[in-house]
C-alpha atoms as a PDB file:
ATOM      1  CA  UNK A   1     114.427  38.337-172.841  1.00  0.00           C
ATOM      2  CA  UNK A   2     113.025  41.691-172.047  1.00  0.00           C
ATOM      3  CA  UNK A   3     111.125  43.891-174.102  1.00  0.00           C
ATOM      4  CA  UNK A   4     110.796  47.358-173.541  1.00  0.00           C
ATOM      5  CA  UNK A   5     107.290  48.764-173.830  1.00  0.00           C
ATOM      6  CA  UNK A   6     107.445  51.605-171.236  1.00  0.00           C
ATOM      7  CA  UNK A   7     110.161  52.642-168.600  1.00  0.00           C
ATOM      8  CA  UNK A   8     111.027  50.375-165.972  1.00  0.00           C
ATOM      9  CA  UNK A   9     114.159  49.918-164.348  1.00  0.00           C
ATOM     10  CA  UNK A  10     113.827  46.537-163.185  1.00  0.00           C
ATOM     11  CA  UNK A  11     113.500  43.028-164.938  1.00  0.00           C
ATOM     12  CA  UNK A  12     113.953  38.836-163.936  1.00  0.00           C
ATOM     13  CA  UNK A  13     116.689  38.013-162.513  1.00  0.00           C
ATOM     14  CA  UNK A  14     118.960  36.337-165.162  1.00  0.00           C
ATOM     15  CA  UNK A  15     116.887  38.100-168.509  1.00  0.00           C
ATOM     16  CA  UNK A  16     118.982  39.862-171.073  1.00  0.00           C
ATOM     17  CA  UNK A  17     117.137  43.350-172.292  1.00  0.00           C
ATOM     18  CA  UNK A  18     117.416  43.203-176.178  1.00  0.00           C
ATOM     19  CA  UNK A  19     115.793  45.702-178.670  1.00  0.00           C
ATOM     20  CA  UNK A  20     113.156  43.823-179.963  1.00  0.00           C
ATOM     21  CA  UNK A  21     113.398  45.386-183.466  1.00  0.00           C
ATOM     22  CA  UNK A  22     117.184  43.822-183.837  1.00  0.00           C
ATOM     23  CA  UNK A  23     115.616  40.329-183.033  1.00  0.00           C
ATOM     24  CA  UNK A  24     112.929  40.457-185.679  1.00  0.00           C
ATOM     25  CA  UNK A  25     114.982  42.637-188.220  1.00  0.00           C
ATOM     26  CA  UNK A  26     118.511  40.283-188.496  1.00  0.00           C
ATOM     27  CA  UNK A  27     118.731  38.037-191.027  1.00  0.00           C
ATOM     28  CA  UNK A  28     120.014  35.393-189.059  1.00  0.00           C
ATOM     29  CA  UNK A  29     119.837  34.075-185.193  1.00  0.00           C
ATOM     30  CA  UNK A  30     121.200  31.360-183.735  1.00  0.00           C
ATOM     31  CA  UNK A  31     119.677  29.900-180.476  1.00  0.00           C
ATOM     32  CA  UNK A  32     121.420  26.434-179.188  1.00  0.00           C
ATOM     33  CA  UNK A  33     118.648  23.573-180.178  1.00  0.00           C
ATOM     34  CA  UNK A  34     118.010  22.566-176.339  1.00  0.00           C
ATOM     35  CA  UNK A  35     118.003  26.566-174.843  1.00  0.00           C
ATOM     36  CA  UNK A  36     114.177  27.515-174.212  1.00  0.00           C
ATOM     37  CA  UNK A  37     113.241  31.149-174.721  1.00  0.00           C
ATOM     38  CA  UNK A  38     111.035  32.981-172.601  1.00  0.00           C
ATOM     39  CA  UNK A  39     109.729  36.519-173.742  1.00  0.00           C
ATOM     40  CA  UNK A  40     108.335  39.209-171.674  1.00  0.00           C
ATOM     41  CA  UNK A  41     107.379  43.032-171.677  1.00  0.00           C
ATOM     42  CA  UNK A  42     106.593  45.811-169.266  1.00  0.00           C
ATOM     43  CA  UNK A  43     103.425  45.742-170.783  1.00  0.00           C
ATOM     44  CA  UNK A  44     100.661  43.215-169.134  1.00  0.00           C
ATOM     45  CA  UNK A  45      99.137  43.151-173.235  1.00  0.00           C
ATOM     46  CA  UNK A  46     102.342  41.221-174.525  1.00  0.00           C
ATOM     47  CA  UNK A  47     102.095  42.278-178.121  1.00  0.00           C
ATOM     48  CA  UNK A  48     106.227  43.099-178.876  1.00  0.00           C
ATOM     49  CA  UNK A  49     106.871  39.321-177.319  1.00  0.00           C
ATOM     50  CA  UNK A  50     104.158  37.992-179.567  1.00  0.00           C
ATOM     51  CA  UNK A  51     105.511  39.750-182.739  1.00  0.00           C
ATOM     52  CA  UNK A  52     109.281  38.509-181.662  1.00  0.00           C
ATOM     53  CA  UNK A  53     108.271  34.570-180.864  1.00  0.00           C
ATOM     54  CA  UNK A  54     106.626  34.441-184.134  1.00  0.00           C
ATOM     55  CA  UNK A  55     109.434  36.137-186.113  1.00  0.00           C
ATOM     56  CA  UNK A  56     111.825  33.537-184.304  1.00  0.00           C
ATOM     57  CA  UNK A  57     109.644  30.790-184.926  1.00  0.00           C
ATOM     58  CA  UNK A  58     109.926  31.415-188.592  1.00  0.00           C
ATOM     59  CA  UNK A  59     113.155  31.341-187.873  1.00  0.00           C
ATOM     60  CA  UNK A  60     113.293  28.122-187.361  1.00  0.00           C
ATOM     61  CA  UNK A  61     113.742  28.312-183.507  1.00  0.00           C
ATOM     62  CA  UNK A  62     110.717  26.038-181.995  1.00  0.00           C
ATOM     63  CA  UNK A  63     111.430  26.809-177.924  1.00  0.00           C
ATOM     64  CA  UNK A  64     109.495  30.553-177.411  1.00  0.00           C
ATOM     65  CA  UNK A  65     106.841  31.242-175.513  1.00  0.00           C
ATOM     66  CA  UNK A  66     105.559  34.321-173.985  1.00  0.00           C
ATOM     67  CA  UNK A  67     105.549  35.277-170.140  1.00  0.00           C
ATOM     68  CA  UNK A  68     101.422  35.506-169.810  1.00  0.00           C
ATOM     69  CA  UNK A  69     100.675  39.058-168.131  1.00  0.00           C
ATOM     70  CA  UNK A  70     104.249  39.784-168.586  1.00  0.00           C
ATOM     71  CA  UNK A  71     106.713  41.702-165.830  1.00  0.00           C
ATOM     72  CA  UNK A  72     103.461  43.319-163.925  1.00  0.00           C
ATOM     73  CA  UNK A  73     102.261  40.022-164.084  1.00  0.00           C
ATOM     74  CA  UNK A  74     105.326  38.476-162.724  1.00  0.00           C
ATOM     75  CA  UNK A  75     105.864  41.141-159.514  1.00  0.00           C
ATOM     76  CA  UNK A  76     101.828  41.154-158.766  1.00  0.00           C
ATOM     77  CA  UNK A  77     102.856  36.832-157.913  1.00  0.00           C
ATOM     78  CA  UNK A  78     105.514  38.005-155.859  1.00  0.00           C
ATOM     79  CA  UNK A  79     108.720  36.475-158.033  1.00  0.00           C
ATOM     80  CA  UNK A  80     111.711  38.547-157.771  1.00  0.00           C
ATOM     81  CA  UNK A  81     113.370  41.210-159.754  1.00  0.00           C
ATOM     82  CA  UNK A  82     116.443  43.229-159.985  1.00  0.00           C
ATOM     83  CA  UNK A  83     117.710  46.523-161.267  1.00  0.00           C
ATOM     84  CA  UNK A  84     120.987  44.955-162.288  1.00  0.00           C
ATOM     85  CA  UNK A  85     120.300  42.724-165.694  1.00  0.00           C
ATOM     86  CA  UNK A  86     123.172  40.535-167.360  1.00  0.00           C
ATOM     87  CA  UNK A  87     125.033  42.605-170.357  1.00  0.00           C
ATOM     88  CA  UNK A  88     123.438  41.412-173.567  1.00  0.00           C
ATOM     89  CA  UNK A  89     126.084  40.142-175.477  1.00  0.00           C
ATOM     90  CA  UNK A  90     128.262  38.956-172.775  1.00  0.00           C
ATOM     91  CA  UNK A  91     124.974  36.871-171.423  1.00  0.00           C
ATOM     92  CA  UNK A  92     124.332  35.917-175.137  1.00  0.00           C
ATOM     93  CA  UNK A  93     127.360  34.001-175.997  1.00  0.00           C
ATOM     94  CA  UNK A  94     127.573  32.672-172.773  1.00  0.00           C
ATOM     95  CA  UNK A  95     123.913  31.175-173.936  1.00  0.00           C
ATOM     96  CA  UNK A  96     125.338  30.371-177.221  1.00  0.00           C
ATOM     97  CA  UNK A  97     122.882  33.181-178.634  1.00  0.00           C
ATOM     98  CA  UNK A  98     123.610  34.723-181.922  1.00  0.00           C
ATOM     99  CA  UNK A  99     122.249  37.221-183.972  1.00  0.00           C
ATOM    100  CA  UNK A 100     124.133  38.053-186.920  1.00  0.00           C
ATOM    101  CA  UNK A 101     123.716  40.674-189.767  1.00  0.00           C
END
Protein backbone atom coordinates (compact mmCIF):
# COMPACT_ATOMS: atom_id res chain seq x y z
CA UNK A 1 0.00 0.00 0.00
CA UNK A 2 1.02 3.49 -0.79
CA UNK A 3 0.89 6.40 1.25
CA UNK A 4 0.91 9.71 0.02
CA UNK A 5 3.23 12.12 1.79
CA UNK A 6 4.21 14.44 -1.13
CA UNK A 7 3.51 14.27 -4.99
CA UNK A 8 4.81 11.53 -6.90
CA UNK A 9 3.43 9.95 -9.77
CA UNK A 10 4.95 6.71 -9.56
CA UNK A 11 4.73 3.71 -7.01
CA UNK A 12 5.68 -0.51 -6.88
CA UNK A 13 4.54 -2.29 -9.27
CA UNK A 14 1.45 -4.22 -7.97
CA UNK A 15 0.75 -1.51 -4.69
CA UNK A 16 -2.73 -0.15 -4.33
CA UNK A 17 -2.61 3.86 -3.33
CA UNK A 18 -5.15 4.13 -0.39
CA UNK A 19 -5.81 7.29 1.76
CA UNK A 20 -4.23 6.47 4.76
CA UNK A 21 -6.80 8.32 6.94
CA UNK A 22 -9.71 5.75 5.58
CA UNK A 23 -7.43 2.82 6.80
CA UNK A 24 -6.96 4.08 10.32
CA UNK A 25 -10.45 5.85 10.57
CA UNK A 26 -12.98 2.60 9.51
CA UNK A 27 -14.31 0.73 12.00
CA UNK A 28 -13.68 -2.41 10.49
CA UNK A 29 -10.98 -4.09 7.92
CA UNK A 30 -10.71 -7.25 6.78
CA UNK A 31 -7.31 -8.59 5.47
CA UNK A 32 -7.31 -12.55 4.47
CA UNK A 33 -5.28 -14.30 7.58
CA UNK A 34 -2.29 -15.54 5.19
CA UNK A 35 -2.04 -11.95 2.90
CA UNK A 36 1.16 -9.98 4.25
CA UNK A 37 0.98 -6.20 4.15
CA UNK A 38 3.67 -4.08 3.18
CA UNK A 39 3.41 -0.20 3.81
CA UNK A 40 5.30 2.50 2.20
CA UNK A 41 5.41 6.41 1.65
CA UNK A 42 7.02 8.96 -0.58
CA UNK A 43 8.58 10.04 2.37
CA UNK A 44 12.15 8.27 3.31
CA UNK A 45 10.87 9.19 7.39
CA UNK A 46 7.91 6.56 7.18
CA UNK A 47 5.75 8.09 9.84
CA UNK A 48 1.94 7.73 7.93
CA UNK A 49 3.01 3.76 7.41
CA UNK A 50 3.98 3.61 11.04
CA UNK A 51 0.72 5.26 12.30
CA UNK A 52 -1.36 2.82 9.72
CA UNK A 53 0.56 -0.70 10.75
CA UNK A 54 -0.12 0.09 14.27
CA UNK A 55 -3.78 1.10 13.80
CA UNK A 56 -4.12 -2.31 11.79
CA UNK A 57 -2.34 -4.17 14.25
CA UNK A 58 -4.88 -3.20 16.80
CA UNK A 59 -6.95 -4.33 14.47
CA UNK A 60 -6.21 -7.48 14.90
CA UNK A 61 -4.26 -7.92 11.57
CA UNK A 62 -0.61 -9.36 12.68
CA UNK A 63 1.17 -9.36 8.88
CA UNK A 64 2.36 -5.30 8.49
CA UNK A 65 5.47 -4.09 8.27
CA UNK A 66 6.88 -0.99 6.91
CA UNK A 67 9.05 -0.57 3.63
CA UNK A 68 12.43 0.84 5.58
CA UNK A 69 13.44 4.21 3.68
CA UNK A 70 10.26 3.88 1.86
CA UNK A 71 9.69 4.61 -2.20
CA UNK A 72 13.11 6.87 -2.36
CA UNK A 73 14.49 4.13 -0.65
CA UNK A 74 13.19 1.58 -2.97
CA UNK A 75 14.27 3.53 -6.54
CA UNK A 76 17.86 4.66 -4.91
CA UNK A 77 18.29 0.16 -4.93
CA UNK A 78 17.27 0.21 -8.34
CA UNK A 79 13.71 -1.92 -7.97
CA UNK A 80 11.20 -0.90 -10.41
CA UNK A 81 8.27 1.38 -10.51
CA UNK A 82 5.40 2.39 -12.59
CA UNK A 83 3.09 5.29 -13.20
CA UNK A 84 0.18 2.95 -13.76
CA UNK A 85 -0.97 1.48 -10.08
CA UNK A 86 -3.86 -1.24 -9.75
CA UNK A 87 -7.46 0.54 -9.00
CA UNK A 88 -7.96 0.30 -5.26
CA UNK A 89 -10.97 -1.46 -4.86
CA UNK A 90 -10.83 -3.57 -7.85
CA UNK A 91 -7.11 -4.73 -6.52
CA UNK A 92 -8.70 -4.97 -2.98
CA UNK A 93 -11.26 -7.58 -3.43
CA UNK A 94 -9.25 -9.31 -5.71
CA UNK A 95 -6.86 -9.48 -2.36
CA UNK A 96 -9.82 -10.25 -0.34
CA UNK A 97 -9.23 -6.68 1.34
CA UNK A 98 -12.05 -5.02 3.09
CA UNK A 99 -12.64 -1.99 4.75
CA UNK A 100 -16.03 -1.40 5.79
CA UNK A 101 -17.86 1.57 7.53
Amino acid sequence: LNFEDGVTSVGIPGAIRIDPIRLRSRSKVVIPRELEIILYCSSVREITSARVALALRRKGIPKVWILEGGLKAWIKEGYPVTPNLSDPKERAVSLGIQVLD
